[in-house]
C-alpha atoms as a PDB file:
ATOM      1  CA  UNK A   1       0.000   0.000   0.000  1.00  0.00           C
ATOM      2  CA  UNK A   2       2.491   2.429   1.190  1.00  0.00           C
ATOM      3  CA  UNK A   3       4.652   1.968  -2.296  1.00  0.00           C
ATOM      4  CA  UNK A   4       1.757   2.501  -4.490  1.00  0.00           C
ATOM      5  CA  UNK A   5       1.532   5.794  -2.669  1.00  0.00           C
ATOM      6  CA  UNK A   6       4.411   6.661  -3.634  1.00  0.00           C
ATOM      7  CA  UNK A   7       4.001   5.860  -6.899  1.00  0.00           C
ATOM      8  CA  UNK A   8       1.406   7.828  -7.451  1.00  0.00           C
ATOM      9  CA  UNK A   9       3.088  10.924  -5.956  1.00  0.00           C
ATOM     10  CA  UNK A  10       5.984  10.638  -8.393  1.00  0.00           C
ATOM     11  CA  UNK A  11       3.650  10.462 -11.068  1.00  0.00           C
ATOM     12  CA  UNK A  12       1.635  13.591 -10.542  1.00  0.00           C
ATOM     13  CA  UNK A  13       5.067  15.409 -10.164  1.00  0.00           C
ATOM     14  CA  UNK A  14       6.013  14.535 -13.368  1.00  0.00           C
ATOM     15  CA  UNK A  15       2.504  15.459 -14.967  1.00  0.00           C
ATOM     16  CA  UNK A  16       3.056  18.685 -13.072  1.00  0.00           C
ATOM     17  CA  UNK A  17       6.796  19.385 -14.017  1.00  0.00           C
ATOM     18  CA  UNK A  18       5.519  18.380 -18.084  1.00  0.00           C
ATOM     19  CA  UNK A  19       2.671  20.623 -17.698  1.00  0.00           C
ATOM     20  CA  UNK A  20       4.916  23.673 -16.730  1.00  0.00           C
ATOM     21  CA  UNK A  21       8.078  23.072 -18.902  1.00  0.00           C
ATOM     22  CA  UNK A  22       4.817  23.322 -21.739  1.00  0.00           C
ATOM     23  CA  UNK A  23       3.390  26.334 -20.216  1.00  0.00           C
ATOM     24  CA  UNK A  24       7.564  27.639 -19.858  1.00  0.00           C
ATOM     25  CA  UNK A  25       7.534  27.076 -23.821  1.00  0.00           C
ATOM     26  CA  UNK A  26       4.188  27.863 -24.852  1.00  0.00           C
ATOM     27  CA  UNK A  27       5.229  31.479 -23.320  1.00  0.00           C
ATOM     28  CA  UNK A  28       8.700  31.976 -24.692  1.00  0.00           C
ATOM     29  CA  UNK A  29       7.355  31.125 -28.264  1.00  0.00           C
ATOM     30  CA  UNK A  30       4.490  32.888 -28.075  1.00  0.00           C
ATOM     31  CA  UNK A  31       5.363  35.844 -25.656  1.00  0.00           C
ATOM     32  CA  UNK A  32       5.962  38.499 -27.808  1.00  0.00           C
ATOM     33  CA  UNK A  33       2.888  37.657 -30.340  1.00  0.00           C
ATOM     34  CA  UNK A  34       0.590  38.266 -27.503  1.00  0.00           C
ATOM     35  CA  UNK A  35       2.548  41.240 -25.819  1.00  0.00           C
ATOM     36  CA  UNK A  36       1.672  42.587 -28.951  1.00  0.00           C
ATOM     37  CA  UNK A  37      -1.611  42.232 -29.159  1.00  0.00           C
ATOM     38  CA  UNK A  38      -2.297  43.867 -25.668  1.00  0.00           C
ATOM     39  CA  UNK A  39      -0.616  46.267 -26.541  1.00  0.00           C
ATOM     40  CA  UNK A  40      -2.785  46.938 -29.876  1.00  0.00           C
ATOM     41  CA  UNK A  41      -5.832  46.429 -27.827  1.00  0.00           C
ATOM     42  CA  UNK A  42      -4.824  49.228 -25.139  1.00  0.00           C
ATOM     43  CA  UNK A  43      -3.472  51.299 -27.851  1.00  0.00           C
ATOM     44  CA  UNK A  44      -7.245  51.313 -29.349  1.00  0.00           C
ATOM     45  CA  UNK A  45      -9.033  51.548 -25.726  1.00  0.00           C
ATOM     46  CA  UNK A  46      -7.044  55.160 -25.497  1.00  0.00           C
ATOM     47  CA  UNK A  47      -7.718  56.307 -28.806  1.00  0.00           C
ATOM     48  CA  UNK A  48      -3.767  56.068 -30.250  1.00  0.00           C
ATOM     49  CA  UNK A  49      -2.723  54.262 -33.470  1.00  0.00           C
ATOM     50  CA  UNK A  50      -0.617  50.622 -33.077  1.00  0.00           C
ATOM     51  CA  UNK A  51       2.596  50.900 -34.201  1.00  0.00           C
ATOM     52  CA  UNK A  52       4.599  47.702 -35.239  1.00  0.00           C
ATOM     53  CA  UNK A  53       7.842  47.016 -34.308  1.00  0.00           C
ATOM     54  CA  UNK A  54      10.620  45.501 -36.220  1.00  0.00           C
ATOM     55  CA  UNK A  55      10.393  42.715 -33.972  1.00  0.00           C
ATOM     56  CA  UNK A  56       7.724  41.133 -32.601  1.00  0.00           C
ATOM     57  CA  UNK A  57       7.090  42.284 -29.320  1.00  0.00           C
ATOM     58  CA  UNK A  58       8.047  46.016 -29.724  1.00  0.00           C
ATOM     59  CA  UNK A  59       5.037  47.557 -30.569  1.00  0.00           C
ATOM     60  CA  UNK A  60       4.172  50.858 -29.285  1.00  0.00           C
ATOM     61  CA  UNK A  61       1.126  53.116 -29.214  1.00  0.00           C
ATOM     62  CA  UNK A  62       1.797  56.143 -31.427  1.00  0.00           C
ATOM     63  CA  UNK A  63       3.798  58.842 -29.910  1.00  0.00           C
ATOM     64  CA  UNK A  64       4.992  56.752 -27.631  1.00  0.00           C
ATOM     65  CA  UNK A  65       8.433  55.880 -29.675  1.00  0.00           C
ATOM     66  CA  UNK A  66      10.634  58.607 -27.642  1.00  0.00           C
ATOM     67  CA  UNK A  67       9.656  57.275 -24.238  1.00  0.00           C
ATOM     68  CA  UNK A  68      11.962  54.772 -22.368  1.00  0.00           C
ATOM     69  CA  UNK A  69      10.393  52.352 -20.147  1.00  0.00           C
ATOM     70  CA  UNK A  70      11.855  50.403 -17.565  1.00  0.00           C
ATOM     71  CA  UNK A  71      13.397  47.285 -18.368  1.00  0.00           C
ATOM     72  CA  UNK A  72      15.134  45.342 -15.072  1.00  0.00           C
ATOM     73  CA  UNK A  73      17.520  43.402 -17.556  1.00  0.00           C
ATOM     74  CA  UNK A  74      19.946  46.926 -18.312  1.00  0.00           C
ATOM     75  CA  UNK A  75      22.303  47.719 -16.232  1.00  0.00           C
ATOM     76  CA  UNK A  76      21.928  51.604 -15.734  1.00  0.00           C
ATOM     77  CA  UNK A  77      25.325  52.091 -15.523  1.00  0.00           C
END
């Protein structure tokens, strides 16, 4: 009894640890695609024009393109 248990507990670890490398993925891939198309949608709700980027992912709302915002990755030195 107490080895089936067990069993059973390493099994819904790995179903776990599957299900979040996929979500881990599913993000990476499709991270900027949906960034994106937030940012599209907000740009509407306050009455701008979208912008594309050259990239996907760095869209702006227009007359927005001088601002900076805050990234955590740069090093402000």
């Amino acid at each position: 009894m107490l080895n089936r248990k067990g069993q059973t507990l390493v099994e819904y670890v790995l179903i776990i640890s599957l299900v979040t490398v996929l979500a881990i993925a599913a993000v990476r891939i499709f991270g900027g695609y949906l960034k994106d198309k937030v940012t599209e949608m907000s740009c509407q709700m306050i009455g701008k024009n979208y912008v594309a980027g050259k990239k996907v992912g760095e869209g702006y709302c227009e007359g927005d393109e001088d601002k900076e915002f805050a990234d955590i990755t740069k090093d402000k030195n």
